[in-house]
PDB file of N, CA and C in Angstrom:
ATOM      1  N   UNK A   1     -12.974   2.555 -13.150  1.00  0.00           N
ATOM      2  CA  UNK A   1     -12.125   2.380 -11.981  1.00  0.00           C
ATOM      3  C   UNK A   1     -11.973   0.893 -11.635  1.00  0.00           C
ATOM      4  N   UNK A   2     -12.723   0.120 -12.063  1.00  0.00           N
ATOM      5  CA  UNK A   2     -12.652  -1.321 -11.351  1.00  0.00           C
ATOM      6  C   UNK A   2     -13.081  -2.012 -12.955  1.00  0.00           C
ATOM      7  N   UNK A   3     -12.364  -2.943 -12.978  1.00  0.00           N
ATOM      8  CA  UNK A   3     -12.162  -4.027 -13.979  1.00  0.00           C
ATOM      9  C   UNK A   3     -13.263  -4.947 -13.939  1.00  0.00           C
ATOM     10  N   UNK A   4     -13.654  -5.132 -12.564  1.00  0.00           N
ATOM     11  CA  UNK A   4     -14.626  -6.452 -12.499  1.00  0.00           C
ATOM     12  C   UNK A   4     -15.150  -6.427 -11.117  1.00  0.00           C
ATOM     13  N   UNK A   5     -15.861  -7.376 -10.833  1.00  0.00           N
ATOM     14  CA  UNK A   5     -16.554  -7.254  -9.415  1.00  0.00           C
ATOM     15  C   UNK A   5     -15.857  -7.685  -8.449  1.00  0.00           C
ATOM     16  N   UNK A   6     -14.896  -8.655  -9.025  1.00  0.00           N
ATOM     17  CA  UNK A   6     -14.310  -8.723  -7.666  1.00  0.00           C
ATOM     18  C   UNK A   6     -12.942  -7.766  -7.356  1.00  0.00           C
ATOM     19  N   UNK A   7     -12.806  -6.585  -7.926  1.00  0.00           N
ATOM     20  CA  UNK A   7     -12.204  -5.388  -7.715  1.00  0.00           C
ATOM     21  C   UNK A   7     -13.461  -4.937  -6.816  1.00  0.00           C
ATOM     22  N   UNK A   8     -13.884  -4.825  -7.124  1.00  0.00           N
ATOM     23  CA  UNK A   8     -15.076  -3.668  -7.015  1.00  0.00           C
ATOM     24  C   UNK A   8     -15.214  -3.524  -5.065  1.00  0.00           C
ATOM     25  N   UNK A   9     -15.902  -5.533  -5.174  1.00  0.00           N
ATOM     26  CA  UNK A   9     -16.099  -6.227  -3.828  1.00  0.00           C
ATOM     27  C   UNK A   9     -14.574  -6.114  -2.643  1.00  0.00           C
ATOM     28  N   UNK A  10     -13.178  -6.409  -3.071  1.00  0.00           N
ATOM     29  CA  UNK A  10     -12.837  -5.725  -2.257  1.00  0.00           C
ATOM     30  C   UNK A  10     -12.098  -4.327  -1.930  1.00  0.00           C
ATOM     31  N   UNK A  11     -12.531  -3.808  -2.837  1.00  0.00           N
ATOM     32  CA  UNK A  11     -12.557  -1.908  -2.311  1.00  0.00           C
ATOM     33  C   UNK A  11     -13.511  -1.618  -1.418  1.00  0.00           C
ATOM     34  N   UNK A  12     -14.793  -2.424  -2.025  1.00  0.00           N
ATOM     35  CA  UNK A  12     -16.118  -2.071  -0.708  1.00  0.00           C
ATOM     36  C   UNK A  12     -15.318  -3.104   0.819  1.00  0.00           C
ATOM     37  N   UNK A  13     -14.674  -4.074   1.153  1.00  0.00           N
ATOM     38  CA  UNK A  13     -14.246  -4.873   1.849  1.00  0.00           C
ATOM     39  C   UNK A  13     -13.341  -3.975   3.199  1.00  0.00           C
ATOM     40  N   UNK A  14     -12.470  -3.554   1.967  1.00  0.00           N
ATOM     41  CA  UNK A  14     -11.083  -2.406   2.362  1.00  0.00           C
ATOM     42  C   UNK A  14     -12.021  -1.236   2.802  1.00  0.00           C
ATOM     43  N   UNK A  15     -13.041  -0.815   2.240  1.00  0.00           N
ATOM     44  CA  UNK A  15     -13.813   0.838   2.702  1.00  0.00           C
ATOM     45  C   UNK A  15     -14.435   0.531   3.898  1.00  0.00           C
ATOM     46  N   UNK A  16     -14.915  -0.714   4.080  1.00  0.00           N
ATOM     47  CA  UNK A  16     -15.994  -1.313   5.198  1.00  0.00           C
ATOM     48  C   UNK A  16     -15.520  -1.331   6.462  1.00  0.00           C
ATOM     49  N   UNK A  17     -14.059  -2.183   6.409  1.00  0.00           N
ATOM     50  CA  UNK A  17     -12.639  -2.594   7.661  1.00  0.00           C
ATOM     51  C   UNK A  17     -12.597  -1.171   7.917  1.00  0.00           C
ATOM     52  N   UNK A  18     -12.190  -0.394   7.185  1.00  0.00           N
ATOM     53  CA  UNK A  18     -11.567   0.630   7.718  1.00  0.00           C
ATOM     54  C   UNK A  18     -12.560   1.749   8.410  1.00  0.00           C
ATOM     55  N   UNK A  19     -13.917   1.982   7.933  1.00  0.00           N
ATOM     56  CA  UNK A  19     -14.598   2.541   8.434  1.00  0.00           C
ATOM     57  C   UNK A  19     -15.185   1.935  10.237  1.00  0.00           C
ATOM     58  N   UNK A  20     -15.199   1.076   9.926  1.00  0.00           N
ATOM     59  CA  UNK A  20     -15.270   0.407  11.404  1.00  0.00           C
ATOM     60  C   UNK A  20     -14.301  -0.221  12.216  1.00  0.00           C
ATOM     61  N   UNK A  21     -13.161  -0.064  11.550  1.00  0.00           N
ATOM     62  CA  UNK A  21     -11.747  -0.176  12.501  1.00  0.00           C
ATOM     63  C   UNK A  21     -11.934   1.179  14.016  1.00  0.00           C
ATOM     64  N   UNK A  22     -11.893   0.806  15.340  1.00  0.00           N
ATOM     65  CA  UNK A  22     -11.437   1.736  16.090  1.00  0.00           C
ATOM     66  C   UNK A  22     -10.012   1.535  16.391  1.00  0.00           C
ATOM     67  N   UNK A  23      -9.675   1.114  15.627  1.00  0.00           N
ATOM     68  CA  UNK A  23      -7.676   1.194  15.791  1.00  0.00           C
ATOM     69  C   UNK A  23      -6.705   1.953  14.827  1.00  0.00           C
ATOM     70  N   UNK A  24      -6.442   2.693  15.239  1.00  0.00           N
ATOM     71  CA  UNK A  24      -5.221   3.496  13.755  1.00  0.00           C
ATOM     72  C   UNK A  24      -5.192   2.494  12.740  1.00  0.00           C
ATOM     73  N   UNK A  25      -5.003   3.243  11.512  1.00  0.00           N
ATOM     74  CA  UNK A  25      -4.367   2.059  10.397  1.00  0.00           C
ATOM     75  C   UNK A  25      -2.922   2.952  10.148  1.00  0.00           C
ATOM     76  N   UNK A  26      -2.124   2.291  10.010  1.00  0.00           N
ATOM     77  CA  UNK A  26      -0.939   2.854   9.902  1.00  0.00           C
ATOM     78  C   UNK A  26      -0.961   3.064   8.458  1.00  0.00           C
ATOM     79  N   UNK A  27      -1.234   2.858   7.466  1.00  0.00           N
ATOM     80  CA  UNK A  27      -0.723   3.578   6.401  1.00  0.00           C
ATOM     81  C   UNK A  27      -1.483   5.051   5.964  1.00  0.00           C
ATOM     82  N   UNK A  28      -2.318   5.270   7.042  1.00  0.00           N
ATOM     83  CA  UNK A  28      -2.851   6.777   6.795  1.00  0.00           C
ATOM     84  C   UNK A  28      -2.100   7.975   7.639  1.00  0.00           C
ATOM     85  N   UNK A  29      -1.078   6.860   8.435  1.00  0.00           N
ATOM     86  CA  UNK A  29      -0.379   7.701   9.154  1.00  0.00           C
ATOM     87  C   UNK A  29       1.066   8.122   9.074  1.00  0.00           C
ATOM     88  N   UNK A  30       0.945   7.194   7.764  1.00  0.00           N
ATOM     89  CA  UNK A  30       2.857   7.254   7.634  1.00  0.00           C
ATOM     90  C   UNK A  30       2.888   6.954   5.778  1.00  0.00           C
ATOM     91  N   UNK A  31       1.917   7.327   5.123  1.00  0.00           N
ATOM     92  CA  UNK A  31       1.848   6.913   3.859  1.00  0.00           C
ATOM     93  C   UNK A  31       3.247   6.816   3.021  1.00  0.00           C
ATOM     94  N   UNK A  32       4.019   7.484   3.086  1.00  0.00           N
ATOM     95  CA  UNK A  32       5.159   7.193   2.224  1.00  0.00           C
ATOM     96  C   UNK A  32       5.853   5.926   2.695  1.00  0.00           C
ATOM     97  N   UNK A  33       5.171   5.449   3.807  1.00  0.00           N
ATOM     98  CA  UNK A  33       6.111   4.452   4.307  1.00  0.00           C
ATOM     99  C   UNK A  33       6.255   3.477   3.364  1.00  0.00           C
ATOM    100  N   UNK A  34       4.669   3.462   2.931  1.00  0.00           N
ATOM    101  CA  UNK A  34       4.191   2.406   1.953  1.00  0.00           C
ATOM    102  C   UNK A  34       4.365   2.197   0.246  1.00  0.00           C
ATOM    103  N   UNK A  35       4.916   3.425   0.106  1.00  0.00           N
ATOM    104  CA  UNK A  35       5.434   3.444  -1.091  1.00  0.00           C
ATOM    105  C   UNK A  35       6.987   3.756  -1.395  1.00  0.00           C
ATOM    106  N   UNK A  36       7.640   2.762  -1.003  1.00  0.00           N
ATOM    107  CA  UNK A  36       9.145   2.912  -0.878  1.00  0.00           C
ATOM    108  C   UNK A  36      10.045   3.299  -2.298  1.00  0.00           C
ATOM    109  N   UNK A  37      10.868   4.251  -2.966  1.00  0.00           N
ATOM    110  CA  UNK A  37      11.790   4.097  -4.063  1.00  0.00           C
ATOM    111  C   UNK A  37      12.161   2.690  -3.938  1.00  0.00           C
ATOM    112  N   UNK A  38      12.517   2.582  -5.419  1.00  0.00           N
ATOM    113  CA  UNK A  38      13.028   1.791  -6.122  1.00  0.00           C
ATOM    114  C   UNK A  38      14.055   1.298  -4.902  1.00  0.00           C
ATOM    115  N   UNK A  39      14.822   0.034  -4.609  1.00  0.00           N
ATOM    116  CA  UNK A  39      15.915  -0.112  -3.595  1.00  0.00           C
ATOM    117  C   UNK A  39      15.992   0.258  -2.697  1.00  0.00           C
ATOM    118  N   UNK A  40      14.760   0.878  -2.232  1.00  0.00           N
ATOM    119  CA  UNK A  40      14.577   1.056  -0.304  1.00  0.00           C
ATOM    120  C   UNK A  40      13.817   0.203   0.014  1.00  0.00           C
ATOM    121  N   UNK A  41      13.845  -0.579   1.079  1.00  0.00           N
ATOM    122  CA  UNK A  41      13.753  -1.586   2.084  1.00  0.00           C
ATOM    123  C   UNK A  41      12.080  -1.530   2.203  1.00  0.00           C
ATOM    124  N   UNK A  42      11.165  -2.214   2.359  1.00  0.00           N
ATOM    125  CA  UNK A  42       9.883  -2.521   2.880  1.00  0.00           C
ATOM    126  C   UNK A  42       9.516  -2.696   3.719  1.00  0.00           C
ATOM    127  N   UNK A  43      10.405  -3.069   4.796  1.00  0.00           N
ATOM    128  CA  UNK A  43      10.580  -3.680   6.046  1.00  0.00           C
ATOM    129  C   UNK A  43       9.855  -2.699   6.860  1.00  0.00           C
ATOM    130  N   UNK A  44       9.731  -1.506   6.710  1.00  0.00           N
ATOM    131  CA  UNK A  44       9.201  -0.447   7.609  1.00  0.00           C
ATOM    132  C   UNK A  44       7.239  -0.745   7.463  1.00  0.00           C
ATOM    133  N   UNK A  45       7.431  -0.750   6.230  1.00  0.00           N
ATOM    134  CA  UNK A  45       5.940  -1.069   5.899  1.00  0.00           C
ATOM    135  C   UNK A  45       5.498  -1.858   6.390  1.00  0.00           C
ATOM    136  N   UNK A  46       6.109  -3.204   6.151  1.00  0.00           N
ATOM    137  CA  UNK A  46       5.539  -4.398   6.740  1.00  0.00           C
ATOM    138  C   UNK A  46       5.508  -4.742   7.613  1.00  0.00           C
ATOM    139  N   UNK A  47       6.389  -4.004   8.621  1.00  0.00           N
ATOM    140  CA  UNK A  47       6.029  -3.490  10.293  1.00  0.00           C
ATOM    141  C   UNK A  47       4.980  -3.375  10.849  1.00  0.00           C
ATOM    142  N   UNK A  48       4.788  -2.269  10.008  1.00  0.00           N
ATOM    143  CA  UNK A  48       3.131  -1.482  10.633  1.00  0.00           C
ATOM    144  C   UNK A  48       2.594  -2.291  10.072  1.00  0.00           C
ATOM    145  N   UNK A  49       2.308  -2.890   9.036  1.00  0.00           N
ATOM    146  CA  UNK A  49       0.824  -3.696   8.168  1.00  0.00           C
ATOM    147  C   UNK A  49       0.563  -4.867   9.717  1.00  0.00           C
ATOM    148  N   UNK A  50       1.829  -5.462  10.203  1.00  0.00           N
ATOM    149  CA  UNK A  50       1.439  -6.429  10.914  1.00  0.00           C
ATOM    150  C   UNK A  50       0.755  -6.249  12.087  1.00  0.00           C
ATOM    151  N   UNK A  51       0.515  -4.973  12.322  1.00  0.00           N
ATOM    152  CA  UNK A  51      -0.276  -4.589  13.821  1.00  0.00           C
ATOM    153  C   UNK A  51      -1.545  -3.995  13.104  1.00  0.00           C
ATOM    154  N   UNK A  52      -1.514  -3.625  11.791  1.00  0.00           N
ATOM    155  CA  UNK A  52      -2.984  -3.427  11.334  1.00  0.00           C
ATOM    156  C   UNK A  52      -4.278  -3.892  11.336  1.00  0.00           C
ATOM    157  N   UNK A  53      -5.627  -3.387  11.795  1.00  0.00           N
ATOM    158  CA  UNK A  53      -6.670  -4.558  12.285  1.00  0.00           C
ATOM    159  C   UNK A  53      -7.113  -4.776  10.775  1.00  0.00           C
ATOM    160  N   UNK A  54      -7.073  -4.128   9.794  1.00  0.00           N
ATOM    161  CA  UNK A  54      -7.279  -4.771   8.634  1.00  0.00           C
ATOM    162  C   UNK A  54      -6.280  -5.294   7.481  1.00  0.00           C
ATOM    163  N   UNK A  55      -5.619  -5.998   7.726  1.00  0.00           N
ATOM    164  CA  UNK A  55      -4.582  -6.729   6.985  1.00  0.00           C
ATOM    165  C   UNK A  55      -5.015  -7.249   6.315  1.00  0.00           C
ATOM    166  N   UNK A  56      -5.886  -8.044   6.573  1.00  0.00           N
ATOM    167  CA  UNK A  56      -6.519  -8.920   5.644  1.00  0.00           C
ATOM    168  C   UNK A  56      -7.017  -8.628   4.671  1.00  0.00           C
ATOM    169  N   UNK A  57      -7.884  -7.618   4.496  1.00  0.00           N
ATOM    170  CA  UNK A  57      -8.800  -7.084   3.613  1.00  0.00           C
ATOM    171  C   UNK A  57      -8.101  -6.229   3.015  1.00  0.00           C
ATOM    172  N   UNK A  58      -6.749  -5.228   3.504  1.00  0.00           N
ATOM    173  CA  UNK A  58      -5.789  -4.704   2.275  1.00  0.00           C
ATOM    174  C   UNK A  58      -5.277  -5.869   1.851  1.00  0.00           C
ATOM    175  N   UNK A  59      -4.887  -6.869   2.121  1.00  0.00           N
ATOM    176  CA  UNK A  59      -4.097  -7.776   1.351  1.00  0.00           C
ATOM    177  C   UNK A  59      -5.212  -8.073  -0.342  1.00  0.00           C
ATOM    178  N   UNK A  60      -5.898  -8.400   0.542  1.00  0.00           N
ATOM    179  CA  UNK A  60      -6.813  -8.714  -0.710  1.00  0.00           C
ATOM    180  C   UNK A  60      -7.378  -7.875  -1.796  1.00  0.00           C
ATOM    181  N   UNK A  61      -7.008  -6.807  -1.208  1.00  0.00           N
ATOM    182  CA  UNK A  61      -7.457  -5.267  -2.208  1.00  0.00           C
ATOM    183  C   UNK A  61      -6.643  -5.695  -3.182  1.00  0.00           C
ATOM    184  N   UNK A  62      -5.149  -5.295  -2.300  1.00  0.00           N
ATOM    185  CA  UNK A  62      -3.923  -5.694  -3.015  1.00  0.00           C
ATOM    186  C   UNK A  62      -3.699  -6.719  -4.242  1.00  0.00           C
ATOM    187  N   UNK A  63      -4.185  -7.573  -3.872  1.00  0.00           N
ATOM    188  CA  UNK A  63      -3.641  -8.977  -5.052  1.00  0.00           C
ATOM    189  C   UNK A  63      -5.102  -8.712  -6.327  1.00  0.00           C
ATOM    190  N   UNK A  64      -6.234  -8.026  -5.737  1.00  0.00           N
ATOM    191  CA  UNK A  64      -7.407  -7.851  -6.546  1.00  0.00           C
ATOM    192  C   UNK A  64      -6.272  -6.637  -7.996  1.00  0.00           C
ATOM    193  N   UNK A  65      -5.908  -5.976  -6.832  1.00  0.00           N
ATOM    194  CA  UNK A  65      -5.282  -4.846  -8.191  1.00  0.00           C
ATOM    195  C   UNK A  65      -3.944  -4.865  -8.123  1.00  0.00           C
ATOM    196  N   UNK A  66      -3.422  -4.558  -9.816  1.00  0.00           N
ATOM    197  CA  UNK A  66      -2.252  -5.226 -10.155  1.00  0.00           C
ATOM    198  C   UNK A  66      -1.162  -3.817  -9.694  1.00  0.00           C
ATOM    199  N   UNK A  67      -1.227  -3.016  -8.752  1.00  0.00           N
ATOM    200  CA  UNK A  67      -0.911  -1.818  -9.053  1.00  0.00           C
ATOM    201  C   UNK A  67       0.978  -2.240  -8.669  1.00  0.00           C
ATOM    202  N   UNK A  68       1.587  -1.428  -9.694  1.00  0.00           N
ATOM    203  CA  UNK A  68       3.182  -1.729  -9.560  1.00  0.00           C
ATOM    204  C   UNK A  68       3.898  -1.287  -8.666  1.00  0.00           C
ATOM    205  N   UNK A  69       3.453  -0.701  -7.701  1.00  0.00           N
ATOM    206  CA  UNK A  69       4.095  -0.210  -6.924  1.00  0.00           C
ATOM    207  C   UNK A  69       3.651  -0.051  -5.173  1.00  0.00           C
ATOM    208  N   UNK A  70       4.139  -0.474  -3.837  1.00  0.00           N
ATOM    209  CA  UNK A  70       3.078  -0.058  -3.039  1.00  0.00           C
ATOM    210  C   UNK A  70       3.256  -1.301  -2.101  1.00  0.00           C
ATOM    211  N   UNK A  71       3.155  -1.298  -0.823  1.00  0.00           N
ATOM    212  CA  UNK A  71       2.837  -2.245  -0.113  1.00  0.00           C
ATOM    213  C   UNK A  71       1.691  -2.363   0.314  1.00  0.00           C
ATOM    214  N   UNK A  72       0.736  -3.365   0.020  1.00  0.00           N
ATOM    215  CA  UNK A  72      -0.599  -3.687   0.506  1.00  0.00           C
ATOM    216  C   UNK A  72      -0.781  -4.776   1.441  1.00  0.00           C
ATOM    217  N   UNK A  73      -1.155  -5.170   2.547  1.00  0.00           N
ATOM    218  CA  UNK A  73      -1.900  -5.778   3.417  1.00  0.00           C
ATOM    219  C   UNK A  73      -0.194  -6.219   3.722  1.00  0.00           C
ATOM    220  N   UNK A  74       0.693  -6.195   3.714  1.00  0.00           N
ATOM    221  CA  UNK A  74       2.443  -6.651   4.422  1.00  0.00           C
ATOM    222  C   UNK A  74       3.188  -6.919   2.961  1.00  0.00           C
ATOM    223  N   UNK A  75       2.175  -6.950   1.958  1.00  0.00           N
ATOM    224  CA  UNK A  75       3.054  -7.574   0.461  1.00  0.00           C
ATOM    225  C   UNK A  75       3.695  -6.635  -0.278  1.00  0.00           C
ATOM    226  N   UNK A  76       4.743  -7.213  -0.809  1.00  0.00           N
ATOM    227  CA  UNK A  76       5.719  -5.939  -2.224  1.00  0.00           C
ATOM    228  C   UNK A  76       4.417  -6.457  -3.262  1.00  0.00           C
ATOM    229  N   UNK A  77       4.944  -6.009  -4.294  1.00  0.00           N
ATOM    230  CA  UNK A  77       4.357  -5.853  -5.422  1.00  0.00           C
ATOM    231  C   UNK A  77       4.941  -7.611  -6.217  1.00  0.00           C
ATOM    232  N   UNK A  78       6.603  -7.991  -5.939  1.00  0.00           N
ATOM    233  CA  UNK A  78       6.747  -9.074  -6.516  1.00  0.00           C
ATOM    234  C   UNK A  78       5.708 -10.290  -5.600  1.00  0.00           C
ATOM    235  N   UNK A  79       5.754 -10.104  -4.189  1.00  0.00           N
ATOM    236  CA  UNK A  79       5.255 -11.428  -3.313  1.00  0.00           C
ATOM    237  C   UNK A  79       3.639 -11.250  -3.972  1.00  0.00           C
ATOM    238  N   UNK A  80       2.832 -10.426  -4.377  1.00  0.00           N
ATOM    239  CA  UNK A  80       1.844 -10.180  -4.575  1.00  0.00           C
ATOM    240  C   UNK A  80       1.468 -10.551  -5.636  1.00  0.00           C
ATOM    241  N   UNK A  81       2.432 -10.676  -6.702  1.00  0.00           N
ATOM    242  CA  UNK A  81       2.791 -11.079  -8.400  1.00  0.00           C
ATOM    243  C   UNK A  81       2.339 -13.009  -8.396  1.00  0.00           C
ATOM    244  N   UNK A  82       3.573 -13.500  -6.951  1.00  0.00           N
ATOM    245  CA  UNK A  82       3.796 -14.469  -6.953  1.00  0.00           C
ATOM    246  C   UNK A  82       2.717 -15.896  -6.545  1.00  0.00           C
ATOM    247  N   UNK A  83       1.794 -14.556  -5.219  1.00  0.00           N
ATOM    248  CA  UNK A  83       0.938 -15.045  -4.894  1.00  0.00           C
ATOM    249  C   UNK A  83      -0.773 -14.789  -6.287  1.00  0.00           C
ATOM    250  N   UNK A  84      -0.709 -14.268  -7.135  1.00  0.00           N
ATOM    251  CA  UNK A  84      -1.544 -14.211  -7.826  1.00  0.00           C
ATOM    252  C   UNK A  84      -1.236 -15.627  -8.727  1.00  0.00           C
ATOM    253  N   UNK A  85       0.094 -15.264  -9.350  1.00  0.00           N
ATOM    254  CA  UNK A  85       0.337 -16.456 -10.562  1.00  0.00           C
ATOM    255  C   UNK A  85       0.180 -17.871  -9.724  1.00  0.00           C
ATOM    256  N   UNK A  86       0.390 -17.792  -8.313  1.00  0.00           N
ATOM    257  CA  UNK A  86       0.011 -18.991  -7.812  1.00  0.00           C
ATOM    258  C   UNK A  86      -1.491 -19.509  -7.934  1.00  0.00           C
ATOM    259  N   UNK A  87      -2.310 -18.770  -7.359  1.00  0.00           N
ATOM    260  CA  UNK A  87      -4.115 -18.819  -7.723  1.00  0.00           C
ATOM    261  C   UNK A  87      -3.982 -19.094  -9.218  1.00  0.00           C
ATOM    262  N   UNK A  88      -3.589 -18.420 -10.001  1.00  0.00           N
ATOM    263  CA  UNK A  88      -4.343 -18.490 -11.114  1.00  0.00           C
ATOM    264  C   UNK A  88      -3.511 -19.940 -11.567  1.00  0.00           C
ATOM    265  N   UNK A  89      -2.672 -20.548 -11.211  1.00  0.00           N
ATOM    266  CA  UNK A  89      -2.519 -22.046 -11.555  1.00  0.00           C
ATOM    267  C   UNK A  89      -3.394 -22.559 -11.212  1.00  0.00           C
ATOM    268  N   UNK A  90      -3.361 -22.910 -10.108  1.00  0.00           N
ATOM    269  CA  UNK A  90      -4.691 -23.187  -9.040  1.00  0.00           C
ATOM    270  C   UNK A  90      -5.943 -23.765  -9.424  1.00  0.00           C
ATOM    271  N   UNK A  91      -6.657 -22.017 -10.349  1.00  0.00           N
ATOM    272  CA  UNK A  91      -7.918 -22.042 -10.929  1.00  0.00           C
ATOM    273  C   UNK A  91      -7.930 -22.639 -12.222  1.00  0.00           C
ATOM    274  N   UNK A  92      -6.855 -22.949 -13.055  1.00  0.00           N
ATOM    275  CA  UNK A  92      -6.767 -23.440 -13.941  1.00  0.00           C
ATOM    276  C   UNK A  92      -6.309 -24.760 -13.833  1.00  0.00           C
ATOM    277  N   UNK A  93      -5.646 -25.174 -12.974  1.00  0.00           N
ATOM    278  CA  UNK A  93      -5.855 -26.829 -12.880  1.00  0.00           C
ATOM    279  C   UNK A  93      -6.881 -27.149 -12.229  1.00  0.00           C
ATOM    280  N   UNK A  94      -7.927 -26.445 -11.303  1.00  0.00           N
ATOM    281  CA  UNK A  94      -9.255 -26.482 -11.388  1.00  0.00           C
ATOM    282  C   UNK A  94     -10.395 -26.923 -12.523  1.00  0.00           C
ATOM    283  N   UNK A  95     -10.473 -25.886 -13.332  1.00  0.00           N
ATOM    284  CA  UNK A  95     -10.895 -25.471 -14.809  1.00  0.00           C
ATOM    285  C   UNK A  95     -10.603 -27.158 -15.316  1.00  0.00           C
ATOM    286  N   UNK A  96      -9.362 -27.187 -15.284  1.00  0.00           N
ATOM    287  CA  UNK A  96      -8.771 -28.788 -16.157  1.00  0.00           C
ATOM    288  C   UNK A  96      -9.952 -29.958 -15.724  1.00  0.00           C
ATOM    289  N   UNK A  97      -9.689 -29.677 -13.906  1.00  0.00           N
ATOM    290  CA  UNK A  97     -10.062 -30.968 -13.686  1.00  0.00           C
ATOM    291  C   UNK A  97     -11.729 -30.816 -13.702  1.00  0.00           C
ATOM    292  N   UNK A  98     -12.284 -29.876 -13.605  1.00  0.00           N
ATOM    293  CA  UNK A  98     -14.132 -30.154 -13.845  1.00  0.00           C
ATOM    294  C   UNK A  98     -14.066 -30.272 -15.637  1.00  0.00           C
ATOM    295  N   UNK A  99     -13.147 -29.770 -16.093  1.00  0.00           N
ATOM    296  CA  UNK A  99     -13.713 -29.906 -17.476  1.00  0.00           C
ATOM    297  C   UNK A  99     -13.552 -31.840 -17.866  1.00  0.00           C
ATOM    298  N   UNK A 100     -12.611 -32.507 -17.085  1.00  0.00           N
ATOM    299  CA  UNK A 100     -12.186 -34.264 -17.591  1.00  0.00           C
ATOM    300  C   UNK A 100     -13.454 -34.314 -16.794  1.00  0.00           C
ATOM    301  N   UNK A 101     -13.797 -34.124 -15.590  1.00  0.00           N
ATOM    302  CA  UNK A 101     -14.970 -34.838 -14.898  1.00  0.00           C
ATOM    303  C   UNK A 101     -16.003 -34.601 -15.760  1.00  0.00           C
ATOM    304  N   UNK A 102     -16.288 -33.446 -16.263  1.00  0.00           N
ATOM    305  CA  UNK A 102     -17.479 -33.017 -17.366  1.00  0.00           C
ATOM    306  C   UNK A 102     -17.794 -33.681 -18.307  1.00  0.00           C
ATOM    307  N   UNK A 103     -16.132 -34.035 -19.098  1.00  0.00           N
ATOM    308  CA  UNK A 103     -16.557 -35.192 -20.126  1.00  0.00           C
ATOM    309  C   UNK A 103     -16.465 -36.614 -19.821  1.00  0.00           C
ATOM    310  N   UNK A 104     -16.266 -37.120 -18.708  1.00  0.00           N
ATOM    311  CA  UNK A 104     -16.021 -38.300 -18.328  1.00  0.00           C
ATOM    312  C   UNK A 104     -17.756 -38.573 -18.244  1.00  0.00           C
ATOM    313  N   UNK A 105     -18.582 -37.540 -17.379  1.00  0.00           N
ATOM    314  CA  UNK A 105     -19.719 -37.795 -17.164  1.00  0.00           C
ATOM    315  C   UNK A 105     -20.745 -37.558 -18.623  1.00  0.00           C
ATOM    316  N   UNK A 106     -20.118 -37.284 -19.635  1.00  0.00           N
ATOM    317  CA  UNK A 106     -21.192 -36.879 -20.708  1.00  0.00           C
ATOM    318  C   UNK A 106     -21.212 -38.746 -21.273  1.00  0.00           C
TER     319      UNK A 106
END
C-alpha cells in the first residue's frame, strides 16, 4: 500500500487530523464532490477543502501519492503534478549543490 515512509507518515498525518478534528471534513460529506468527471469544474471541491481544519495534512497526503484523479487538500491532480516537479527540482539542485561543497571540501 505505501511505496515508502514518507507515504506511509502522511496517511498516519491525514488518519491523526482527522481523528481529532471536532469539525466536519467535507469530503466525507459530499465525496463525489471530490472526484469530479473528466471537464467538470473543481471549484466545488476547493470550496469546501478551504474551510477544512485539515487542509494541510490532505494536501500533503495528496502530493505524497501520485493518484490521477481527485482533489486533495484544495489541489487537481495537474497543480499537484506541478507542485511535486517543483520540489523535486528543488531537491536536486540541492543534491548538486552539497555534492560541489562535498568535493570542494575533499
Amino acid at each position: 500500500m505505501f511505496e515508502n515512509k514518507s507515504q506511509l507518515d502522511a496517511w498516519k498525518q491525514l488518519m491523526k487530523a482527522g481523528d481529532e478534528s471536532s469539525l466536519d471534513i467535507p469530503c466525507t460529506n459530499y465525496p463525489d464532490a471530490f472526484f469530479p468527471e473528466k471537464g467538470e469544474k473543481a471549484e466545488i471541491a476547493k470550496s469546501l477543502c478551504r474551510e477544512c481544519p485539515i487542509l494541510t495534512q490532505c494536501a500533503q497526503y495528496g502530493l505524497e501519492f501520485e493518484y490521477e484523479h481527485g482533489i486533495f487538500g484544495g489541489l487537481t491532480v495537474d497543480e499537484r503534478w506541478r507542485i511535486r516537479r517543483a520540489m523535486d527540482a528543488r531537491r536536486s539542485r540541492r543534491r548538486t549543490a552539497d555534492q560541489w561543497l562535498d568535493q570542494r571540501a575533499s
